[in-house]
PDB file of N, CA and C in Angstrom:
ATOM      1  N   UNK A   1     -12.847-124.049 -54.189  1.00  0.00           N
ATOM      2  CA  UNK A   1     -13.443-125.226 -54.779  1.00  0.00           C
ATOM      3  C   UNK A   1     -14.717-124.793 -55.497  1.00  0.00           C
ATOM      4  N   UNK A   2     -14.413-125.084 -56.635  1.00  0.00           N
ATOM      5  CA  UNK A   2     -15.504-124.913 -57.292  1.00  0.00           C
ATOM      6  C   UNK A   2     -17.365-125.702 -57.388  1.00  0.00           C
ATOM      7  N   UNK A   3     -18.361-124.908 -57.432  1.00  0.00           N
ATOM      8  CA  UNK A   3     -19.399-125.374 -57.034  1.00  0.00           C
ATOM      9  C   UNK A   3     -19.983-127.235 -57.426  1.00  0.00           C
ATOM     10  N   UNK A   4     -19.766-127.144 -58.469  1.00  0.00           N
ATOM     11  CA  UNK A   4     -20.005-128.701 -59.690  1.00  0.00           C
ATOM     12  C   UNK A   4     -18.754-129.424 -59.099  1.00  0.00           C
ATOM     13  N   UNK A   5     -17.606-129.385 -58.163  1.00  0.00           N
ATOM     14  CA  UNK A   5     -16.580-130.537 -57.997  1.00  0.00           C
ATOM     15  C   UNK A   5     -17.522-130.571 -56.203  1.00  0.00           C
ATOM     16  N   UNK A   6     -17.834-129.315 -55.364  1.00  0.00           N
ATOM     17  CA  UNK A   6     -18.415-130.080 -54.165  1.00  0.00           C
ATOM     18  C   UNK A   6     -19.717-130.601 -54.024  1.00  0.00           C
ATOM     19  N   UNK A   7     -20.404-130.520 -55.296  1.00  0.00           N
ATOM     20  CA  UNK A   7     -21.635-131.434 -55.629  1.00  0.00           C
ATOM     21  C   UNK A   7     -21.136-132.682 -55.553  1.00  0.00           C
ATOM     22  N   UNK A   8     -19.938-132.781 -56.807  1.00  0.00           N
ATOM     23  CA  UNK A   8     -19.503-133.515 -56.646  1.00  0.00           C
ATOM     24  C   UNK A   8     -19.096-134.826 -55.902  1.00  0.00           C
ATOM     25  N   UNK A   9     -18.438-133.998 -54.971  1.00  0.00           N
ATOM     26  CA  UNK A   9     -17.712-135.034 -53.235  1.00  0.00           C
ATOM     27  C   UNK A   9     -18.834-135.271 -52.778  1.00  0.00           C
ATOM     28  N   UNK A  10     -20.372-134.462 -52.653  1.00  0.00           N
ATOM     29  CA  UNK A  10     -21.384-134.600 -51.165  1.00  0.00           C
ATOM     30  C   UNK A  10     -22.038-136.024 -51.993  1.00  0.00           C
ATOM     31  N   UNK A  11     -21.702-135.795 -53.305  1.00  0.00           N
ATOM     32  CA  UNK A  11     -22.870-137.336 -54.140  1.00  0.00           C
ATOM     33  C   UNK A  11     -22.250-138.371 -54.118  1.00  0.00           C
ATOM     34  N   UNK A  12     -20.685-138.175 -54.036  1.00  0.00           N
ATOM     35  CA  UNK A  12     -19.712-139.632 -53.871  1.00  0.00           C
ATOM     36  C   UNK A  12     -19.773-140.273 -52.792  1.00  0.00           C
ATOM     37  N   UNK A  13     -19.684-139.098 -51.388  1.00  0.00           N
ATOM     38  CA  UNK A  13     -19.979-139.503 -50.101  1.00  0.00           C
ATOM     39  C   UNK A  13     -21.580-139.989 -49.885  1.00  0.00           C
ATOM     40  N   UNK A  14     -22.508-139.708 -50.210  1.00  0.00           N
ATOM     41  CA  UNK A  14     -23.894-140.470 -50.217  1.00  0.00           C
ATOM     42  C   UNK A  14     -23.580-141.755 -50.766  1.00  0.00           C
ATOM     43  N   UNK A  15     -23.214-141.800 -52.421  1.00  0.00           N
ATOM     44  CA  UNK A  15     -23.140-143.222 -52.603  1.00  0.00           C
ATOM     45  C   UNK A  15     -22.533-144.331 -52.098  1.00  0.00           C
ATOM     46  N   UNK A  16     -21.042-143.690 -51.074  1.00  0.00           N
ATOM     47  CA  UNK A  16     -20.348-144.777 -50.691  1.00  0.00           C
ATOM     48  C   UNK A  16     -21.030-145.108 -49.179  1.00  0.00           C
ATOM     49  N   UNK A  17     -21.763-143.964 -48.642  1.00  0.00           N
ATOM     50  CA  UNK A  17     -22.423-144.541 -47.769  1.00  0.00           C
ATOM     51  C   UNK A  17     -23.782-145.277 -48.036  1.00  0.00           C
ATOM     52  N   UNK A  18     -24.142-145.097 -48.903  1.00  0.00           N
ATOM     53  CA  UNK A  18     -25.430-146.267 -49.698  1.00  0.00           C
ATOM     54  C   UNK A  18     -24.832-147.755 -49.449  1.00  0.00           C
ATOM     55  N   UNK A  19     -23.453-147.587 -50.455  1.00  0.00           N
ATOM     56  CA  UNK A  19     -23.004-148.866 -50.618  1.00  0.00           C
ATOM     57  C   UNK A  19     -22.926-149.587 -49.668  1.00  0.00           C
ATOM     58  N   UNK A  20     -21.709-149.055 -48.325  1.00  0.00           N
ATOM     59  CA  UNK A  20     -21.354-149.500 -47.496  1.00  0.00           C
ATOM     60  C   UNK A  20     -23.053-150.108 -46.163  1.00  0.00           C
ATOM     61  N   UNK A  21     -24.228-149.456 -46.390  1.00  0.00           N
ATOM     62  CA  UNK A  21     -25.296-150.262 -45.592  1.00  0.00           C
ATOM     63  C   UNK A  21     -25.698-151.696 -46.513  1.00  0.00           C
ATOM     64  N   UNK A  22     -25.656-150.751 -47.663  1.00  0.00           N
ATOM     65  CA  UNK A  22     -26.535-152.134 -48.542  1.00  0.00           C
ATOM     66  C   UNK A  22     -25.388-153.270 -48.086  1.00  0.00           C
ATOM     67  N   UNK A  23     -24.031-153.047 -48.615  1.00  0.00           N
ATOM     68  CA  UNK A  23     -22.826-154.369 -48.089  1.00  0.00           C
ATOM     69  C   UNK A  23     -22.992-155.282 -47.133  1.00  0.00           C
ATOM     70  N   UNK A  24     -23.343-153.852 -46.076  1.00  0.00           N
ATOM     71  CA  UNK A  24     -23.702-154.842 -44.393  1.00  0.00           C
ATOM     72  C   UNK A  24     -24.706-155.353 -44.496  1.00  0.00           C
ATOM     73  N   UNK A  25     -25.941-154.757 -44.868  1.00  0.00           N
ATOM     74  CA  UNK A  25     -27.701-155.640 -44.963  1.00  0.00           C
ATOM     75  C   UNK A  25     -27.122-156.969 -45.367  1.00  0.00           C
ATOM     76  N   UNK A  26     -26.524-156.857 -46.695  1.00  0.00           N
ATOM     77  CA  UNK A  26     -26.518-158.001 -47.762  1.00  0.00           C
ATOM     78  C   UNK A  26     -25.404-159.273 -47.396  1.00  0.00           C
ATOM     79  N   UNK A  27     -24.712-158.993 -45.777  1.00  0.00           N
ATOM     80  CA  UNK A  27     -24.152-160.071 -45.481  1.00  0.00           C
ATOM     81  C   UNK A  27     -24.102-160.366 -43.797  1.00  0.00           C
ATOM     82  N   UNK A  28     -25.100-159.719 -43.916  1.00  0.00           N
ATOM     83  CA  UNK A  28     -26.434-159.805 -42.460  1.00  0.00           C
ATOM     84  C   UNK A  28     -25.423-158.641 -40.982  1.00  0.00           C
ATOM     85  N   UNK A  29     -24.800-158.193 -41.584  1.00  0.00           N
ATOM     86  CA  UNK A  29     -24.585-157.294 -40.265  1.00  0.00           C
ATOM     87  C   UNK A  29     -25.143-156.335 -39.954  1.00  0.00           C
ATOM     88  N   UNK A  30     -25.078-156.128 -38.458  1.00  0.00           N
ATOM     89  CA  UNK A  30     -25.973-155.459 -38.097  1.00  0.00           C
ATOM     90  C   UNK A  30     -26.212-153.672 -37.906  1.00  0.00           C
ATOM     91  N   UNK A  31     -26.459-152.840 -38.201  1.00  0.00           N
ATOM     92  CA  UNK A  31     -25.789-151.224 -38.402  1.00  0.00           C
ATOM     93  C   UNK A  31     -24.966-150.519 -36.926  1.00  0.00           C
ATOM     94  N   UNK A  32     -25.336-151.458 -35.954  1.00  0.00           N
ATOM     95  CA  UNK A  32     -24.546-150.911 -34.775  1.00  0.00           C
ATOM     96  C   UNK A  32     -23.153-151.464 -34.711  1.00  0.00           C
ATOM     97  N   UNK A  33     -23.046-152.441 -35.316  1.00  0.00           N
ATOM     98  CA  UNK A  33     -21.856-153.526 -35.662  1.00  0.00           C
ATOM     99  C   UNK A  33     -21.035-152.742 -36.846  1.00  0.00           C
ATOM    100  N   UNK A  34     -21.651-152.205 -37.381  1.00  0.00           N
ATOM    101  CA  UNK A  34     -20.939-151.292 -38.932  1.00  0.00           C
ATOM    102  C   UNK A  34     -20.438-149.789 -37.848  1.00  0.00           C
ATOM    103  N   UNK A  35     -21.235-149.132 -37.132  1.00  0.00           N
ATOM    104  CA  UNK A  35     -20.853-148.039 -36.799  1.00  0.00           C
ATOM    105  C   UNK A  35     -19.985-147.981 -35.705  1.00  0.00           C
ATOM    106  N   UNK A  36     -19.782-149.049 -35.129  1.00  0.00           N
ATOM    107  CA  UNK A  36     -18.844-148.997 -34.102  1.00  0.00           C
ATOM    108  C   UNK A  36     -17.560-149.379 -34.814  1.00  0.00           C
ATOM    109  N   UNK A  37     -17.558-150.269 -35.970  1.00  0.00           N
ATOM    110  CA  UNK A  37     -16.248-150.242 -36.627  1.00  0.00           C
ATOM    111  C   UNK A  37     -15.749-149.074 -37.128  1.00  0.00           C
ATOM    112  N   UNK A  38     -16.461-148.223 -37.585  1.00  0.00           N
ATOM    113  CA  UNK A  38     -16.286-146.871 -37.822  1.00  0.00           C
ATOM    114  C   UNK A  38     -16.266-145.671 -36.890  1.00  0.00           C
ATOM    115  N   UNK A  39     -16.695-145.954 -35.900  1.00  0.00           N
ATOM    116  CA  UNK A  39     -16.351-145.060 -34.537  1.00  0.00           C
ATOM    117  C   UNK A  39     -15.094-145.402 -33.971  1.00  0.00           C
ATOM    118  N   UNK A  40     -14.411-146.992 -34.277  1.00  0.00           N
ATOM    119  CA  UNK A  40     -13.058-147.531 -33.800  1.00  0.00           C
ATOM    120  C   UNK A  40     -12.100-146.964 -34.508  1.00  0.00           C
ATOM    121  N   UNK A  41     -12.461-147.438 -35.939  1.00  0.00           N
ATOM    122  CA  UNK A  41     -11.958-146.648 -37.048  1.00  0.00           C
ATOM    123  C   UNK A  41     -11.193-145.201 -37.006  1.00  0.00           C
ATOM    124  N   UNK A  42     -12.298-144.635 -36.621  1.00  0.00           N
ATOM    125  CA  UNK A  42     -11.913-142.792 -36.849  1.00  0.00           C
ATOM    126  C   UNK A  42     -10.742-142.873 -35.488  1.00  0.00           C
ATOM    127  N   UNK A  43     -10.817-143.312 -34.714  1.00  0.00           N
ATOM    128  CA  UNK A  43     -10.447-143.047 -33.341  1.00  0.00           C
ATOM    129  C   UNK A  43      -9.198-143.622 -33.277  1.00  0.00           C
ATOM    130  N   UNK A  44      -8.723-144.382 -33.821  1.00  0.00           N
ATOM    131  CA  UNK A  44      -7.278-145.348 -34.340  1.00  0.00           C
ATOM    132  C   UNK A  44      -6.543-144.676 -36.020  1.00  0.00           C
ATOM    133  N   UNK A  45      -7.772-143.858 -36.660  1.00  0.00           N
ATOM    134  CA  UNK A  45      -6.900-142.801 -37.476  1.00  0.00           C
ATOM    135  C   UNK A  45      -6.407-141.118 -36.238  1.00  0.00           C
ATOM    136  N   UNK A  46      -7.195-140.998 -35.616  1.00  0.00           N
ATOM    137  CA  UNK A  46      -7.295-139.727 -34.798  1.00  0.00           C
ATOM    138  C   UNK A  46      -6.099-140.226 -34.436  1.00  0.00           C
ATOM    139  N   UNK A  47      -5.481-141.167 -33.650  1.00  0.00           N
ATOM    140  CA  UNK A  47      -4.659-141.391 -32.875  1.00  0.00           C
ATOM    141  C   UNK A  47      -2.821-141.302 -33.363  1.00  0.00           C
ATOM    142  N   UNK A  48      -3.408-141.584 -34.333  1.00  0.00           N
ATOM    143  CA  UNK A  48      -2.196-141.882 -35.775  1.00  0.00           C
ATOM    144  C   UNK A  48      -1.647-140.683 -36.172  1.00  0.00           C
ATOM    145  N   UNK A  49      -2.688-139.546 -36.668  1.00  0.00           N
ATOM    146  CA  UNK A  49      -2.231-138.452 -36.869  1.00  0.00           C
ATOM    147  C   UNK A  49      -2.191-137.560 -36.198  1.00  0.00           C
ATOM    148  N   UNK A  50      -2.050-137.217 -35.007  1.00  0.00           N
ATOM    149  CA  UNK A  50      -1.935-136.599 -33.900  1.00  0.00           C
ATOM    150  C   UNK A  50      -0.613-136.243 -33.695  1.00  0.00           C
ATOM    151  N   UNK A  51      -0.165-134.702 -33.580  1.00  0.00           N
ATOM    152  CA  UNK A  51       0.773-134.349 -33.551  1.00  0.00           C
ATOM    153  C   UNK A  51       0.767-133.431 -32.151  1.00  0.00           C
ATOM    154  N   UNK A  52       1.596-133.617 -30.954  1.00  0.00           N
ATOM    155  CA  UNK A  52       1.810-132.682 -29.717  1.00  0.00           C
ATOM    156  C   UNK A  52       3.153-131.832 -30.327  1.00  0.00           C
TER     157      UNK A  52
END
């Protein structure tokens, strides 16, 4: 991977995590309420792709 495409990804991933607080501020939720959907989240994809 070339240097200018993983600048790239690390500035897309900042902005969508910008977005995604400002979203929650801006319709009053609370950041422990955002990160536990996303700790549920990962943990219900983990579960999904899991191969024994």
């Amino acid at each position: 991977m070339s240097l200018p495409h993983f600048l790239a990804l690390i500035l897309v991933t900042i902005l969508a995590a910008g977005l995604t607080v400002w979203l929650a501020h801006s319709v009053g939720l609370s950041l422990a309420i955002v990160g536990s959907a996303a700790l549920i989240g990962a943990g219900i994809a983990r579960l999904m792709a899991r191969v024994e």
